[in-house]
C-alpha atoms as a PDB file:
ATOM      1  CA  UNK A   1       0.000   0.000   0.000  1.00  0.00           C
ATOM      2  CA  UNK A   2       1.349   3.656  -0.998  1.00  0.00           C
ATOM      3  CA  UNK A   3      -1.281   6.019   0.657  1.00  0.00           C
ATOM      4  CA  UNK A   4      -1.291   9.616   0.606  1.00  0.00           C
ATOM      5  CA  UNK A   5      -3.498  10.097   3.728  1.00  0.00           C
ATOM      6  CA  UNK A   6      -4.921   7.354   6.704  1.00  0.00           C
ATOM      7  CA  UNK A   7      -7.706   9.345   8.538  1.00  0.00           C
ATOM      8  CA  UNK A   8      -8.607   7.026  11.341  1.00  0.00           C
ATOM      9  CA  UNK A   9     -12.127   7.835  13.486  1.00  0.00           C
ATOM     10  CA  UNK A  10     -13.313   5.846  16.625  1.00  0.00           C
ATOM     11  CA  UNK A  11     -10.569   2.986  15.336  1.00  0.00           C
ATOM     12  CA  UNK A  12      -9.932   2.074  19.277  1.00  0.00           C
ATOM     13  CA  UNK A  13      -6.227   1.521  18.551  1.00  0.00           C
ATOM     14  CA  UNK A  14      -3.089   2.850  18.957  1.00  0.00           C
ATOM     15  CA  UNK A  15      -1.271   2.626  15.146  1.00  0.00           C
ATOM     16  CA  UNK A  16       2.221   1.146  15.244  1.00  0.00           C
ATOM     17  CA  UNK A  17       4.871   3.033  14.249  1.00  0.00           C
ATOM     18  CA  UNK A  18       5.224   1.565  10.594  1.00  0.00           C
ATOM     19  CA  UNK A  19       1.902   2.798  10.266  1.00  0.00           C
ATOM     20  CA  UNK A  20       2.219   6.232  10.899  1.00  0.00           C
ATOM     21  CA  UNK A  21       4.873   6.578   8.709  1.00  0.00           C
ATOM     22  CA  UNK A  22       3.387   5.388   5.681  1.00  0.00           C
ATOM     23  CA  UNK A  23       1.754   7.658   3.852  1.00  0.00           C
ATOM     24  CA  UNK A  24       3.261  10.989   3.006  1.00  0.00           C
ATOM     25  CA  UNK A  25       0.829  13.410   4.333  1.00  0.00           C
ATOM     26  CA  UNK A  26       0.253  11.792   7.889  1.00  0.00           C
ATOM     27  CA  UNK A  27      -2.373  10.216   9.489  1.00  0.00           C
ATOM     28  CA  UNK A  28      -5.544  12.095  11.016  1.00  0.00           C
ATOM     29  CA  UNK A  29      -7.275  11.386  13.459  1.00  0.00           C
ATOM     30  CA  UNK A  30     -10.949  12.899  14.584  1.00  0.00           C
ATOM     31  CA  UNK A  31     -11.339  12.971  17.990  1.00  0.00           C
ATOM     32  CA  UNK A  32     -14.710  13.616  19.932  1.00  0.00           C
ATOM     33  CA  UNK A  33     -13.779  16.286  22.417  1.00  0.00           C
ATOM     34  CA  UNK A  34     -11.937  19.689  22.629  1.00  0.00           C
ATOM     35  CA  UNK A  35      -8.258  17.964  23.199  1.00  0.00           C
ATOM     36  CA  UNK A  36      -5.984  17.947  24.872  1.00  0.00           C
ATOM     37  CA  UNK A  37      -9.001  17.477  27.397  1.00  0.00           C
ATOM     38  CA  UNK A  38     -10.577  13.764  27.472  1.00  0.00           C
ATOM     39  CA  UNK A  39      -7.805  12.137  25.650  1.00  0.00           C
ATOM     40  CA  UNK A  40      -8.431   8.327  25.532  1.00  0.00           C
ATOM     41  CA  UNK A  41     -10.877   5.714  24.934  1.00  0.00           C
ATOM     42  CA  UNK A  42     -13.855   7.781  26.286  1.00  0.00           C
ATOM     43  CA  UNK A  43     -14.309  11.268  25.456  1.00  0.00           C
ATOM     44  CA  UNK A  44     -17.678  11.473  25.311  1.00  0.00           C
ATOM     45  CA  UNK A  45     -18.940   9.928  28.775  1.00  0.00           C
ATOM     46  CA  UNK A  46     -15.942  11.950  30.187  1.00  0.00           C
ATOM     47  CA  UNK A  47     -17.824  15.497  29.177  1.00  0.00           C
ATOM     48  CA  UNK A  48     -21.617  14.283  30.053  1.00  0.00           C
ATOM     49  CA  UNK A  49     -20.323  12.910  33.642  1.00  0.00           C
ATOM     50  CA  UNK A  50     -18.344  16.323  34.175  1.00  0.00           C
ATOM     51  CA  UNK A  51     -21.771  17.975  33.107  1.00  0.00           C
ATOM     52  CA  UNK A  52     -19.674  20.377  30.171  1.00  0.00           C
ATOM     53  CA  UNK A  53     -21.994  22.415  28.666  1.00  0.00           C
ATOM     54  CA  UNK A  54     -19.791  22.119  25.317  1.00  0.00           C
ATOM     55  CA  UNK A  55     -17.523  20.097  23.904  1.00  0.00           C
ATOM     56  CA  UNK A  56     -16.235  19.644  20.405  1.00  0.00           C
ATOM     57  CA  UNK A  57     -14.579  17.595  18.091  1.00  0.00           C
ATOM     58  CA  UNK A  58     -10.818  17.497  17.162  1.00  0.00           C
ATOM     59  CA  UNK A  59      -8.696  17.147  13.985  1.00  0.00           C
ATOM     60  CA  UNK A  60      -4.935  16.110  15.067  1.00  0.00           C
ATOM     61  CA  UNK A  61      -1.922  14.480  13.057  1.00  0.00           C
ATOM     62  CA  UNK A  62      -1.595  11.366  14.732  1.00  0.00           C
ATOM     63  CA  UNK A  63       2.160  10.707  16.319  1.00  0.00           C
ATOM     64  CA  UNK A  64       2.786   7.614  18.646  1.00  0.00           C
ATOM     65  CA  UNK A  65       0.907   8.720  21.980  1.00  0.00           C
ATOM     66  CA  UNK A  66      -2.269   8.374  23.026  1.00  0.00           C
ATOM     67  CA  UNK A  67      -4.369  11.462  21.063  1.00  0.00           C
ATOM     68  CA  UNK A  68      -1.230  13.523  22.165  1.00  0.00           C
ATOM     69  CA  UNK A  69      -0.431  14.977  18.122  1.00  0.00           C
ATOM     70  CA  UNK A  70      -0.677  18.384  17.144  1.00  0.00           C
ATOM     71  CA  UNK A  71      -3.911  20.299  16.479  1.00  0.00           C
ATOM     72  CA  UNK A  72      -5.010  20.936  12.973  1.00  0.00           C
ATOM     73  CA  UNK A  73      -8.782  22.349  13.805  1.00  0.00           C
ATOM     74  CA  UNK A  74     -11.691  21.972  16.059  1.00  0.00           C
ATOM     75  CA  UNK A  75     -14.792  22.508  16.264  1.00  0.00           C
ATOM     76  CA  UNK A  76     -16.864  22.765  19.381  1.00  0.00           C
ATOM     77  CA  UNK A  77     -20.418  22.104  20.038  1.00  0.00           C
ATOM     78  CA  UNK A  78     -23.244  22.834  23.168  1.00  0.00           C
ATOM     79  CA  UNK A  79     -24.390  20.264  25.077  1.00  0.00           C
ATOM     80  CA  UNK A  80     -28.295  19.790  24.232  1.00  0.00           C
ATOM     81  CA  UNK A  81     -29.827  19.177  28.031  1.00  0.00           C
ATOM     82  CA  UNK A  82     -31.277  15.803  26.453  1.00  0.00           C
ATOM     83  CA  UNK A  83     -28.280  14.816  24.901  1.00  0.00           C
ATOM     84  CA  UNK A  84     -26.991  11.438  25.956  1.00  0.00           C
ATOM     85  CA  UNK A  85     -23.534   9.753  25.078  1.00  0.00           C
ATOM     86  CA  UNK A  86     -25.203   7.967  22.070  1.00  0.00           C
ATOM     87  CA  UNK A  87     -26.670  11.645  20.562  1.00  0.00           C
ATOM     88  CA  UNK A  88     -23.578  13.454  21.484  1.00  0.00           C
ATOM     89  CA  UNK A  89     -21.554  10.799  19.911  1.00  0.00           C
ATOM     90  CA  UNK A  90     -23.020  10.797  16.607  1.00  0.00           C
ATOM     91  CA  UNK A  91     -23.320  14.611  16.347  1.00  0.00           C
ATOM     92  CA  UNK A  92     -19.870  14.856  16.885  1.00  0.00           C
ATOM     93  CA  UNK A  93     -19.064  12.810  14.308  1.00  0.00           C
ATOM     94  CA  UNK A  94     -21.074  14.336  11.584  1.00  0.00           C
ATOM     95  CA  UNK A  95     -19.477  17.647  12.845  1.00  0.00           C
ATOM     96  CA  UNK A  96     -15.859  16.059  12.555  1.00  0.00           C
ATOM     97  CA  UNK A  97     -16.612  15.075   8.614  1.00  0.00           C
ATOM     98  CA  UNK A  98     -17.219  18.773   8.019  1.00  0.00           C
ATOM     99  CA  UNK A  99     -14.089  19.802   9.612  1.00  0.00           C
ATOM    100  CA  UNK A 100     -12.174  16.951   7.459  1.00  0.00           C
ATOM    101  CA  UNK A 101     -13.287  18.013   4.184  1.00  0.00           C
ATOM    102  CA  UNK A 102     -13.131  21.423   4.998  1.00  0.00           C
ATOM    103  CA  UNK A 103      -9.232  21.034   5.735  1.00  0.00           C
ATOM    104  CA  UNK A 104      -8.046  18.103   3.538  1.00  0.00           C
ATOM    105  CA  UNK A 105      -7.308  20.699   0.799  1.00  0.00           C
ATOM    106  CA  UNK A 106      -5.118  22.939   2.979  1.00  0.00           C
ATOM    107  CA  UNK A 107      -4.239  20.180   4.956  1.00  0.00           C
ATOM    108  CA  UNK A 108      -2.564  18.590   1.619  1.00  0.00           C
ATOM    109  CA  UNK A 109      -1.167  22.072   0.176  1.00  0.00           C
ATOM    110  CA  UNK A 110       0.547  22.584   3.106  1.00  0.00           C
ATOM    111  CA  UNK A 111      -1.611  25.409   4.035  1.00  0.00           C
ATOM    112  CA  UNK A 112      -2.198  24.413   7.832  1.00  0.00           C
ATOM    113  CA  UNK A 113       0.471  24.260  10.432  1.00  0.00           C
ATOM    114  CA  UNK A 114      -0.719  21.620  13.168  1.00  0.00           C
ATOM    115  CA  UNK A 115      -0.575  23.478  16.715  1.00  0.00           C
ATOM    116  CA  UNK A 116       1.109  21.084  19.627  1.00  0.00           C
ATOM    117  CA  UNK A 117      -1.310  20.507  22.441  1.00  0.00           C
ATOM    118  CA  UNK A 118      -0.374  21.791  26.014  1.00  0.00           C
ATOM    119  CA  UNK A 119      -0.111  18.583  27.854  1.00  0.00           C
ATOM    120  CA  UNK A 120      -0.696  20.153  31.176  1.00  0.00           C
ATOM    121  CA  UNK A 121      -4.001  20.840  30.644  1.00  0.00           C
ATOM    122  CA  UNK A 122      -4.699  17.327  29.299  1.00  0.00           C
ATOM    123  CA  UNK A 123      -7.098  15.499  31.069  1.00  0.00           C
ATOM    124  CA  UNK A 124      -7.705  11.390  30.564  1.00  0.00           C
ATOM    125  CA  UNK A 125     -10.407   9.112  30.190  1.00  0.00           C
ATOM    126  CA  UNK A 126     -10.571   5.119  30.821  1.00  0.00           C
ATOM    127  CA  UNK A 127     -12.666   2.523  29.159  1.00  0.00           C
ATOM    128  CA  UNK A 128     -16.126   1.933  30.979  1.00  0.00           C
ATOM    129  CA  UNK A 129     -16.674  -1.186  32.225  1.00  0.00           C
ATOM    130  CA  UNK A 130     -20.239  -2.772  32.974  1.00  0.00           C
ATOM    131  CA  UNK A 131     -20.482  -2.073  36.879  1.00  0.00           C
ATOM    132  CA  UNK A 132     -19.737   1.647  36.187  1.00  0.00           C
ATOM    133  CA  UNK A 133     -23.710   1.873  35.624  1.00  0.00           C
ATOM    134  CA  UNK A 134     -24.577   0.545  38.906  1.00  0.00           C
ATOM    135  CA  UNK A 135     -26.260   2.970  41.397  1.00  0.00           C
ATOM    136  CA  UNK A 136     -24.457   3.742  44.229  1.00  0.00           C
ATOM    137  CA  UNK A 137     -27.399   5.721  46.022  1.00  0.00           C
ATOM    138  CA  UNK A 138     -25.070   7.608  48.581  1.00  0.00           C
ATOM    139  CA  UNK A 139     -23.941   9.780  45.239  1.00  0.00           C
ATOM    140  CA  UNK A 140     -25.877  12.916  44.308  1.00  0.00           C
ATOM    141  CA  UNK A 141     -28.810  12.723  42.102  1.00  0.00           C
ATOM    142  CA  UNK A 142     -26.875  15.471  39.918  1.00  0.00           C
ATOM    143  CA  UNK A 143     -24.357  13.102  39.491  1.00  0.00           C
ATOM    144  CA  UNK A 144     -26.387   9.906  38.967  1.00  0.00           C
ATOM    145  CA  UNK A 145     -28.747  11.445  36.295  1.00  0.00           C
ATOM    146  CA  UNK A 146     -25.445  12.553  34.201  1.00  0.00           C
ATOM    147  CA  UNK A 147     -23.936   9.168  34.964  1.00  0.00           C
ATOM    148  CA  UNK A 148     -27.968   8.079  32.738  1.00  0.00           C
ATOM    149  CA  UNK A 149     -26.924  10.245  30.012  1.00  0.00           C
ATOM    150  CA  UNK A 150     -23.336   9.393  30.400  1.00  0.00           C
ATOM    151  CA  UNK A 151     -23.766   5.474  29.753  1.00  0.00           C
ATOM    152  CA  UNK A 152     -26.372   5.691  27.425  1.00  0.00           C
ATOM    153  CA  UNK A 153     -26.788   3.175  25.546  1.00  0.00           C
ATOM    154  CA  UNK A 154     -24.029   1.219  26.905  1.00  0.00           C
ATOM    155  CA  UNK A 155     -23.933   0.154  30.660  1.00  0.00           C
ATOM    156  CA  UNK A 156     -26.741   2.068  31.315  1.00  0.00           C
ATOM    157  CA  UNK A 157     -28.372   3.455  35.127  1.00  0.00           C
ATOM    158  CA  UNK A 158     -29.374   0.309  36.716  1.00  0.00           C
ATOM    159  CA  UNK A 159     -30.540  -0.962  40.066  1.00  0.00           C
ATOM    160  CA  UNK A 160     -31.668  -4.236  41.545  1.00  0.00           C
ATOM    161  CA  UNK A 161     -35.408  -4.885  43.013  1.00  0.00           C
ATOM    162  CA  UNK A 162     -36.014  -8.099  44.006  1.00  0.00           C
ATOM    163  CA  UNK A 163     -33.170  -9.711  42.649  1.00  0.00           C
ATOM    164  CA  UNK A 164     -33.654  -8.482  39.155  1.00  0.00           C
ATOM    165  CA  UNK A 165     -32.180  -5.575  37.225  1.00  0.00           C
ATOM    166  CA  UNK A 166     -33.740  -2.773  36.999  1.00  0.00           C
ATOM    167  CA  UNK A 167     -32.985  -0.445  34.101  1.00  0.00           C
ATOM    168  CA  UNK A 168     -33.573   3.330  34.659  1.00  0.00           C
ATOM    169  CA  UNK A 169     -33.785   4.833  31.535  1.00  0.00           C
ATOM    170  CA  UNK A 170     -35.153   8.202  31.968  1.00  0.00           C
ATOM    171  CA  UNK A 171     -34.303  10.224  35.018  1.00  0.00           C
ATOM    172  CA  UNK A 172     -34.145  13.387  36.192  1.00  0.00           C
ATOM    173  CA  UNK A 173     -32.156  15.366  39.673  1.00  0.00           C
ATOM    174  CA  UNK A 174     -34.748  17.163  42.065  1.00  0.00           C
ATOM    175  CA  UNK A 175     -34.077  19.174  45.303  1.00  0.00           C
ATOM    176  CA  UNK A 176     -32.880  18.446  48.503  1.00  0.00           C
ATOM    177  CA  UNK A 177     -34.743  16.000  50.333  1.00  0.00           C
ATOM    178  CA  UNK A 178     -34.243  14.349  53.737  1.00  0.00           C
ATOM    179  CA  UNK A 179     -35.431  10.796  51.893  1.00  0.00           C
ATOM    180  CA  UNK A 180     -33.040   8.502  52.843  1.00  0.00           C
ATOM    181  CA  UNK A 181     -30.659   7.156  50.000  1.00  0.00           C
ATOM    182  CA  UNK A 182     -32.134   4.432  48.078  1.00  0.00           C
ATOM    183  CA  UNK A 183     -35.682   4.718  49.587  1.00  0.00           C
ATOM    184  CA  UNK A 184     -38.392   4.771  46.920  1.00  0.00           C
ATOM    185  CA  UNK A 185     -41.203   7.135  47.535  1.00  0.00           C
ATOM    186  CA  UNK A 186     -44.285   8.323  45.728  1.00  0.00           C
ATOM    187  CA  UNK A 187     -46.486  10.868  46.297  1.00  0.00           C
ATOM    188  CA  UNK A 188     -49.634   9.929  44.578  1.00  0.00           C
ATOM    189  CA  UNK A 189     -49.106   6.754  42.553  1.00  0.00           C
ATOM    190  CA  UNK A 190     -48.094   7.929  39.672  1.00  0.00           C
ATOM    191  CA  UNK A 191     -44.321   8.927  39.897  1.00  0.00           C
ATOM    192  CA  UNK A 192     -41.068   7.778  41.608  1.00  0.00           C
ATOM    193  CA  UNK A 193     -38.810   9.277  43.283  1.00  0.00           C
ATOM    194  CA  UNK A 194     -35.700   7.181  44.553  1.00  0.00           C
ATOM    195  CA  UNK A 195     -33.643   9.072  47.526  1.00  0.00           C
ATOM    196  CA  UNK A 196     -29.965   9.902  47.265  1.00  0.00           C
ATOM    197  CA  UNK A 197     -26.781  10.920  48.941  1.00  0.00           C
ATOM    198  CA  UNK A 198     -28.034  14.800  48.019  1.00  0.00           C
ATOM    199  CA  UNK A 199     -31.060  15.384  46.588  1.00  0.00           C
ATOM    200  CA  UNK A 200     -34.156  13.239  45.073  1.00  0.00           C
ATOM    201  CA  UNK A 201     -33.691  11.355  41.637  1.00  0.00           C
ATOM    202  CA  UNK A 202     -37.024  11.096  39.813  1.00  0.00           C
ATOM    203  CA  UNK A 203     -37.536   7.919  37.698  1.00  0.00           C
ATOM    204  CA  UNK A 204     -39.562   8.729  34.612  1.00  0.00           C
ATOM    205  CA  UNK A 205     -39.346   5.598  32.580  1.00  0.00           C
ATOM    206  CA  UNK A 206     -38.003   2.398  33.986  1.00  0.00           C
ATOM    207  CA  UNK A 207     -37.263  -1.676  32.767  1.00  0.00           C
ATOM    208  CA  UNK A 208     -37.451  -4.441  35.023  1.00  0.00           C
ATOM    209  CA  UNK A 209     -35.432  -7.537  33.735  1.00  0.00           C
ATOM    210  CA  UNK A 210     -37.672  -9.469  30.812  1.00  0.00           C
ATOM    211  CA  UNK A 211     -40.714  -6.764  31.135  1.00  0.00           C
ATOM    212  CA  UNK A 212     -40.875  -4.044  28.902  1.00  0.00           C
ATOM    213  CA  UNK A 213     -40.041  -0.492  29.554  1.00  0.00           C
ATOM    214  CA  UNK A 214     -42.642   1.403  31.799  1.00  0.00           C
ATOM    215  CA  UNK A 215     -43.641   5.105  32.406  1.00  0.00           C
ATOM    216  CA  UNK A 216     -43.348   5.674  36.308  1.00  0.00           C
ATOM    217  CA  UNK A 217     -47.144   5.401  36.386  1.00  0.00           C
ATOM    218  CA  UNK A 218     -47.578   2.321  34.166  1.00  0.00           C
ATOM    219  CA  UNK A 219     -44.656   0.346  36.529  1.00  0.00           C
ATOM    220  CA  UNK A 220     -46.274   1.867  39.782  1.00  0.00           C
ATOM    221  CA  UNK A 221     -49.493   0.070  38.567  1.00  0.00           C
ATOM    222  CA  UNK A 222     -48.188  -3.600  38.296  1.00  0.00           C
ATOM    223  CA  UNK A 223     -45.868  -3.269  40.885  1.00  0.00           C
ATOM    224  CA  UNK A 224     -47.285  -0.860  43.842  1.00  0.00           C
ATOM    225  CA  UNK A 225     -44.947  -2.856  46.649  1.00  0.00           C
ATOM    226  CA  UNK A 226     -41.998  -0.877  44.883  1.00  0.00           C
ATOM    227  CA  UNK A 227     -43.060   2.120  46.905  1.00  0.00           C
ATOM    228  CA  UNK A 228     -41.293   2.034  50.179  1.00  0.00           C
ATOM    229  CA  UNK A 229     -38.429  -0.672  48.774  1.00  0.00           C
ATOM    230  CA  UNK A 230     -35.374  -0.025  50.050  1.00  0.00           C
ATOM    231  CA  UNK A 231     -31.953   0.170  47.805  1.00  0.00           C
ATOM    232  CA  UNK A 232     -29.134  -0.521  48.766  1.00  0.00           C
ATOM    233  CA  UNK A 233     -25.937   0.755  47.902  1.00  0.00           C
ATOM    234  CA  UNK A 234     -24.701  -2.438  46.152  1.00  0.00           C
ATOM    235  CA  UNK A 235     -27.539  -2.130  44.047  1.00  0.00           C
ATOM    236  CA  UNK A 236     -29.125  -4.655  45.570  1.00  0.00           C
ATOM    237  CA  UNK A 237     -33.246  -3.729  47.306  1.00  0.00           C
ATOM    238  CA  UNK A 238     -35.725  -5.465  49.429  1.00  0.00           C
END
């Protein structure tokens, strides 16, 4: 193979040296986040857990660290309130084909001079495992309902009633409450509100493991002894 250009996006890998060398012009790389913050495998949970209210995209020359090679344009991009990792991830995307073909020319004339990063503002991000969407009800809600958007679709929010999952698919943070973390509450039947380490997290839509997904109101109506279940913090409830 005698490329001129490898532009690699969401490849997962780190290219060997041989690689990089190969074709004349470089190899790109789009990146979903503002670098050098959330270098690594997981830029876009790393903004929606932080709760940014913008992030961007990245065009870099690849070198041999991890998303460590010089800038050659961004583009940045608000954070929609509804906007969960799997949203976010494809609108950043579409964004970072603009920016491509809207810089390949100059890219290839020689017209752009890549900008090093300043690795001490860098900031990393790890690859999420399965028990990262757990609920640990001694958090914040704040922090739980970004950690919804934040694994979206992929661990998800999840719980365990009864010894069965149960998937919490549409939440939102309330005020400060003195409900005690992981107690389930109701006020008239009709919604659910769980208690936390600071705050109340309201359960809008909900799945318990082989059902199909529920409104508050439709799950509160086949299952009425979930008011007043207690959650623990392993995720495990009575």
């Amino acid at each position: 193979f005698a490329p001129d250009l490898i532009v690699v996006a969401a490849y997962g890998r780190i290219l060997p040296t041989p690689v990089l060398n190969l074709p004349n012009l470089g190899c790109l790389n789009l990146h979903p986040s503002l670098l050098p913050a959330y270098r690594g495998p997981s830029p876009v949970v790393g903004a929606l857990l932080a709760g940014d209210d913008t992030t961007g995209v990245t065009l870099m020359l690849m070198d041999e660290g991890m998303d460590t090679g010089p800038i050659i344009a961004q583009r940045t991009r608000v954070v929609a309130p509804d906007d969960d990792a799997d949203s976010l991830t494809a609108a950043l995307f579409s964004d970072g084909s603009d920016l491509l073909l809207q810089n390949l020319g100059d890219w290839m004339t020689g017209a752009i001079i890549p900008q090093p990063q300043d690795d001490a503002r860098a900031t990393y991000t790890a690859k999420i495992e399965r028990a990262a969407g757990a609920v640990d009800w001694e958090l914040p809600a704040e922090l739980l309902a970004r950690r919804r958007r934040a694994y979206a679709p992929w661990p998800g929010l999840y719980t365990r009633w009864e010894d069965k999952e149960l998937k919490l698919l549409d939440v939102a943070a309330a005020a400060t409450s003195d409900i005690a973390p992981g107690l389930v509450v109701s006020a008239d039947g009709t919604e659910i509100s769980i208690g936390t380490g600071a705050g109340i997290l309201t359960v809008n839509k909900l799945q318990l493991e082989g059902r199909r997904p529920a409104t508050a109101g439709e799950f509160l109506r086949g299952y009425p002894q979930f008011v007043g279940a207690e959650l623990s913090r392993d995720g495990a409830g009575q």
